[in-house]
C-alpha atoms as a PDB file:
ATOM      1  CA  UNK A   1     -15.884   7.098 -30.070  1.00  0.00           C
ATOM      2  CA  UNK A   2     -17.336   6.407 -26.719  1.00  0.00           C
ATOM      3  CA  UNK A   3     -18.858   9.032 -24.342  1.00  0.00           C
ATOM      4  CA  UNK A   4     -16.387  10.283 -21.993  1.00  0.00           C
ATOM      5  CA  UNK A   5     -17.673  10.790 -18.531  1.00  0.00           C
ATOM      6  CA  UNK A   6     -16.662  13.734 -16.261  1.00  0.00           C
ATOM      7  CA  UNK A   7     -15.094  13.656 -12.882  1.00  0.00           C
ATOM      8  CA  UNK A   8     -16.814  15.946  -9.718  1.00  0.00           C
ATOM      9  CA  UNK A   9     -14.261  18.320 -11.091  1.00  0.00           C
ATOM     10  CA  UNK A  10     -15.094  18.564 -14.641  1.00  0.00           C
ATOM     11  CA  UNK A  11     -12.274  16.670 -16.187  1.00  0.00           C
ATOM     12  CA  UNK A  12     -12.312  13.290 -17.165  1.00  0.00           C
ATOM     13  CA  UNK A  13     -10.451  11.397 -14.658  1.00  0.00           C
ATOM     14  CA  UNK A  14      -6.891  10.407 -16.360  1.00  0.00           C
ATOM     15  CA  UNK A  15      -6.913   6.496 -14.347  1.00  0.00           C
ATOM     16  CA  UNK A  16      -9.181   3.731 -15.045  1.00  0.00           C
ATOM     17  CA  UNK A  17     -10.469   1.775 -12.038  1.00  0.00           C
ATOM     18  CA  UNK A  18      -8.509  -1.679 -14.166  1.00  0.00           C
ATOM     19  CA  UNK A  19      -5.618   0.798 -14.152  1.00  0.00           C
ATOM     20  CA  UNK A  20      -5.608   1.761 -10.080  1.00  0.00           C
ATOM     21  CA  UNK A  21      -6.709  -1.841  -9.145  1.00  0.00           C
ATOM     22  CA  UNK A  22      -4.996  -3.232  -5.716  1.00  0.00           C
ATOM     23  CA  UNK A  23      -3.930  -5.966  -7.401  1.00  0.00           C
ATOM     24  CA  UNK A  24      -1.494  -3.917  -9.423  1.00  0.00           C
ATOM     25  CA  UNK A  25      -1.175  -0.544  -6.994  1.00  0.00           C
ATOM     26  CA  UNK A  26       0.172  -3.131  -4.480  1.00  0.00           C
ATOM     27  CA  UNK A  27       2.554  -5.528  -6.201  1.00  0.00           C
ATOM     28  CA  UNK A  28       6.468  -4.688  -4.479  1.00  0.00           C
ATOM     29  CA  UNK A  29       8.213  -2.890  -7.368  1.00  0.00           C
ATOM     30  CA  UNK A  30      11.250  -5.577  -7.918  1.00  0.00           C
ATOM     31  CA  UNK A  31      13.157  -2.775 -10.099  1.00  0.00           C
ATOM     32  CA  UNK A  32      13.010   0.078  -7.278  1.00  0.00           C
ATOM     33  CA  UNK A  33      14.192  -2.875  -4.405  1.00  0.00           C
ATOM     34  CA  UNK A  34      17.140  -3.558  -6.585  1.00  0.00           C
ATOM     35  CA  UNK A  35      18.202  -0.182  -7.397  1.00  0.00           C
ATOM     36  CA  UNK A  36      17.856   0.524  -3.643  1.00  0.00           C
ATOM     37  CA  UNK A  37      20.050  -2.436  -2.873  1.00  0.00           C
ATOM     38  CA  UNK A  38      22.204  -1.302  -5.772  1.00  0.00           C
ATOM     39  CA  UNK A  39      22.894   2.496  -4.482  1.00  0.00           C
ATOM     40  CA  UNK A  40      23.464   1.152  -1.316  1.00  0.00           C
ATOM     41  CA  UNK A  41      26.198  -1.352  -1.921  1.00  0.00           C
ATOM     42  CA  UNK A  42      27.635   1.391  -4.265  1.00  0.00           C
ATOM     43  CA  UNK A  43      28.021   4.097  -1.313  1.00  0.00           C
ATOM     44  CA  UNK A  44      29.636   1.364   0.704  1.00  0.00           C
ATOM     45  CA  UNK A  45      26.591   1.100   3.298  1.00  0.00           C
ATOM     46  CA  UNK A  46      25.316  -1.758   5.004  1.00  0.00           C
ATOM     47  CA  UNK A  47      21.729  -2.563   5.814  1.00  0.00           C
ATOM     48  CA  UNK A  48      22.545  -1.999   9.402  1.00  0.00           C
ATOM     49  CA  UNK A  49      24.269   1.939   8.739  1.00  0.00           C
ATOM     50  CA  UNK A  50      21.329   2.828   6.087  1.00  0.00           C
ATOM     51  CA  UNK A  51      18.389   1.414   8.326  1.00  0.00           C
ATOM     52  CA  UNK A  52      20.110   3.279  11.571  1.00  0.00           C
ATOM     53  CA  UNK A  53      20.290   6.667   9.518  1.00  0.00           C
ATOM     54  CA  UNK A  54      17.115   6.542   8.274  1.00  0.00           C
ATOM     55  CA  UNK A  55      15.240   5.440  10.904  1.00  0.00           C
ATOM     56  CA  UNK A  56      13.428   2.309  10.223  1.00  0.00           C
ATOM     57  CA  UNK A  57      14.517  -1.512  10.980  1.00  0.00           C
ATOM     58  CA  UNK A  58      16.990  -3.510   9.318  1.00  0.00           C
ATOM     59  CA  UNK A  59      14.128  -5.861   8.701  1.00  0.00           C
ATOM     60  CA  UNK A  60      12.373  -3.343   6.986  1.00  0.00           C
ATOM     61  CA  UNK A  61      15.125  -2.346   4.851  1.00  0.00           C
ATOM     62  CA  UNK A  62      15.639  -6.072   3.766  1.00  0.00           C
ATOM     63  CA  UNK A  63      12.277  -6.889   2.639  1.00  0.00           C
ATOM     64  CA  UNK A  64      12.219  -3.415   0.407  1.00  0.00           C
ATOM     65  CA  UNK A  65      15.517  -4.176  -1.295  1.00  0.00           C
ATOM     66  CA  UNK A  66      14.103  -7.704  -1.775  1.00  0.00           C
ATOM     67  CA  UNK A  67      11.248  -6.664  -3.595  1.00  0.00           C
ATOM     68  CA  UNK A  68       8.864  -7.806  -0.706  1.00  0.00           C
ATOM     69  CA  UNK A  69       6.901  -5.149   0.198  1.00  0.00           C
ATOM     70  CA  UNK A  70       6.874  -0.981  -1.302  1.00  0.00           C
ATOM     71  CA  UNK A  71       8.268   1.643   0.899  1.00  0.00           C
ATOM     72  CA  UNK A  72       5.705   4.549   2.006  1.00  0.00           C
ATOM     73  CA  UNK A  73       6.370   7.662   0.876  1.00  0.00           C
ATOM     74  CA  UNK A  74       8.290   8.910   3.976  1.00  0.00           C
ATOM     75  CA  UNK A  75      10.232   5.753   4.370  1.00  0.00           C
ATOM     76  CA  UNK A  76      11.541   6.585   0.660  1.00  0.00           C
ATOM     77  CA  UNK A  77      12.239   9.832   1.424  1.00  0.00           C
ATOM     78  CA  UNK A  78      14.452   8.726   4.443  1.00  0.00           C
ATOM     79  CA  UNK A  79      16.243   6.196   2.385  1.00  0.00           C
ATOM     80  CA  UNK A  80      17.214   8.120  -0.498  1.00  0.00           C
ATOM     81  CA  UNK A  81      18.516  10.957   2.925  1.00  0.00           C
ATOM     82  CA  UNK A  82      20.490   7.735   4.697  1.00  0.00           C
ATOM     83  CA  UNK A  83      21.851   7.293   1.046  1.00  0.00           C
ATOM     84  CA  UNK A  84      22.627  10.950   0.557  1.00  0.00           C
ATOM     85  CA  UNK A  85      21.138  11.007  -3.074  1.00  0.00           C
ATOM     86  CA  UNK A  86      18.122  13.445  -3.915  1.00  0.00           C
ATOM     87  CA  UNK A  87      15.205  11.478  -5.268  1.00  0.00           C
ATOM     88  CA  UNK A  88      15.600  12.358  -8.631  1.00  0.00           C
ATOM     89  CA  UNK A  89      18.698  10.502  -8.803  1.00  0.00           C
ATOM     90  CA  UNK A  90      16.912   7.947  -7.370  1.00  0.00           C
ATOM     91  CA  UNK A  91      14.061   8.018  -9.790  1.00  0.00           C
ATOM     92  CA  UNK A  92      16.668   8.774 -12.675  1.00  0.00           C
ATOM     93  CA  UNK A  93      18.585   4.880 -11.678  1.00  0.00           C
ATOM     94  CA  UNK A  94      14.880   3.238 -11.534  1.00  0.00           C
ATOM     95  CA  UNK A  95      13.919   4.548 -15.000  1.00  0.00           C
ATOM     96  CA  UNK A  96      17.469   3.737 -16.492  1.00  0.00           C
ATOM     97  CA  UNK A  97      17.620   0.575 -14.675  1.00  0.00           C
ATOM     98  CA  UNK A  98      17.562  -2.705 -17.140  1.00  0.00           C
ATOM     99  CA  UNK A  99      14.323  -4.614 -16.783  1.00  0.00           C
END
């Protein structure tokens, strides 16, 4: 085996640079804008009500549940609030989603 090289910290660091490249750390994630899209048609919601209660711009909300662009952390968080679901049911339909 290879020598493993240590962090600042003393641990080896757990991400390759190949793993954490923009490339891939910046693609829109198709399966989150359609379970997005999904929870919100479910709960009856238009873009308009969801974008209003959580703050952002309908045109933001339509280019995340069409895959264009990621949400930032605090944009997610005020989705999955608009949507009244916690995030783990939000992360639950994303990992149970079909591919």
């Amino acid at each position: 085996m290879g020598t493993v090289l240590l962090g600042e910290c003393g641990y080896a660091p757990r991400f390759t640079k190949a793993a954490m490249s923009p490339s891939t750390q910046d693609s829109p994630d198709q399966t989150l804008a359609n379970v997005l899209r999904q929870l919100r048609r479910d709960n009856g919601g238009t873009q308009e009500d969801v974008a209003h209660y959580a703050g952002i711009t309908v045109a933001a909300l339509a280019r995340i549940e069409r895959g264009q662009t990621n949400p930032r952390w605090t944009t997610l968080r005020r989705i999955v609030n608009a949507l009244d679901i916690s995030l783990a049911e939000l992360v639950a339909a994303v990992e149970n989603a079909p591919v």
